[in-house]
Protein backbone atom coordinates (compact mmCIF):
# COMPACT_ATOMS: atom_id res chain seq x y z
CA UNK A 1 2.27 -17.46 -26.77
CA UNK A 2 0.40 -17.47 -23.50
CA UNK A 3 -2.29 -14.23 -24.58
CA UNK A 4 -3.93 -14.31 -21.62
CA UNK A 5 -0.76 -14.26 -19.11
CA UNK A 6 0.24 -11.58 -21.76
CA UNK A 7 -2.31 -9.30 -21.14
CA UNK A 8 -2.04 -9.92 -17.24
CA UNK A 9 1.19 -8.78 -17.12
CA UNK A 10 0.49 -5.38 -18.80
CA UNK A 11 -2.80 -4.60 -16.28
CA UNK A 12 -0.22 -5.47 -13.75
CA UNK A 13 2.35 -3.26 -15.15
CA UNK A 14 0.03 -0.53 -15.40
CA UNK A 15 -1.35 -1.10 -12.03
CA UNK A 16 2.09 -0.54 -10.70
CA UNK A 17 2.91 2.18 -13.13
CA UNK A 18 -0.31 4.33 -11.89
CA UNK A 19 0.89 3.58 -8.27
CA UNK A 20 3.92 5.18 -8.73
CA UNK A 21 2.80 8.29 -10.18
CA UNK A 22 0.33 8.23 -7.04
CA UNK A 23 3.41 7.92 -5.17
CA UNK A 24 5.77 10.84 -7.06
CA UNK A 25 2.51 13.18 -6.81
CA UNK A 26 2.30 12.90 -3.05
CA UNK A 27 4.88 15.94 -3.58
CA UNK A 28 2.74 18.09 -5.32
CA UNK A 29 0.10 18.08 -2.59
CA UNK A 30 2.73 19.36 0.04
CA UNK A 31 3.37 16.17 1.17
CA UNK A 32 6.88 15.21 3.28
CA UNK A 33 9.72 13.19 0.94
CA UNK A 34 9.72 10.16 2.25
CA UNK A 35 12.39 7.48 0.93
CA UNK A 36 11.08 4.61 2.21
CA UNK A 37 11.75 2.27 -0.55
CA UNK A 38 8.70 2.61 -1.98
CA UNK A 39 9.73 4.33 -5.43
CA UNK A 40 12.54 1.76 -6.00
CA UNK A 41 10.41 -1.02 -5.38
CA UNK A 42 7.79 -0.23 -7.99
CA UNK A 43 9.98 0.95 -10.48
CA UNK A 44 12.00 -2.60 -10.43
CA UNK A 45 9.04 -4.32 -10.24
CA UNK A 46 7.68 -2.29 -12.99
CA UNK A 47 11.40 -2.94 -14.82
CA UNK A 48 10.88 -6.59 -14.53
CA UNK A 49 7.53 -7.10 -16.12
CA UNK A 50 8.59 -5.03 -18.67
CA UNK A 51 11.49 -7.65 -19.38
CA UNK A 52 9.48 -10.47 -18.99
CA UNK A 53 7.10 -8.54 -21.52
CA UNK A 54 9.34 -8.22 -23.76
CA UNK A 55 11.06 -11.74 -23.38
CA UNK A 56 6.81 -13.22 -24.43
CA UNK A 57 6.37 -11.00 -27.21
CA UNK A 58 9.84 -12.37 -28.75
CA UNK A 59 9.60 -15.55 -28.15
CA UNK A 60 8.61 -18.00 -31.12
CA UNK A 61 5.48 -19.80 -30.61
């Protein structure tokens, strides 16, 4: 298993994960909703390095 690529993919996931509750707390500072896409985005994004987590840390070898 590829530790190193590992361990990218979670800062990466937490990266996006902190920019989306940047993004949801825009609201609570009286801030216009906006649906630009933005929330989608991150949360597939986040979706799919969680799969691709998952897929490494199950994988033999």
């Amino acid at each position: 298993m590829n530790y190193t690529y590992l361990r990218r993919l979670y800062a990466r996931r937490a990266e996006l994960e902190a920019k989306l509750e940047l993004y949801d707390a825009r609201y609570c500072f009286g801030e216009e909703e906006v649906d630009d896409g933005t929330e989608n985005e991150l949360k597939q994004r986040i979706e799919e390095i969680s799969e691709e987590i998952a897929a490494l840390e199950h994988s033999p070898g």
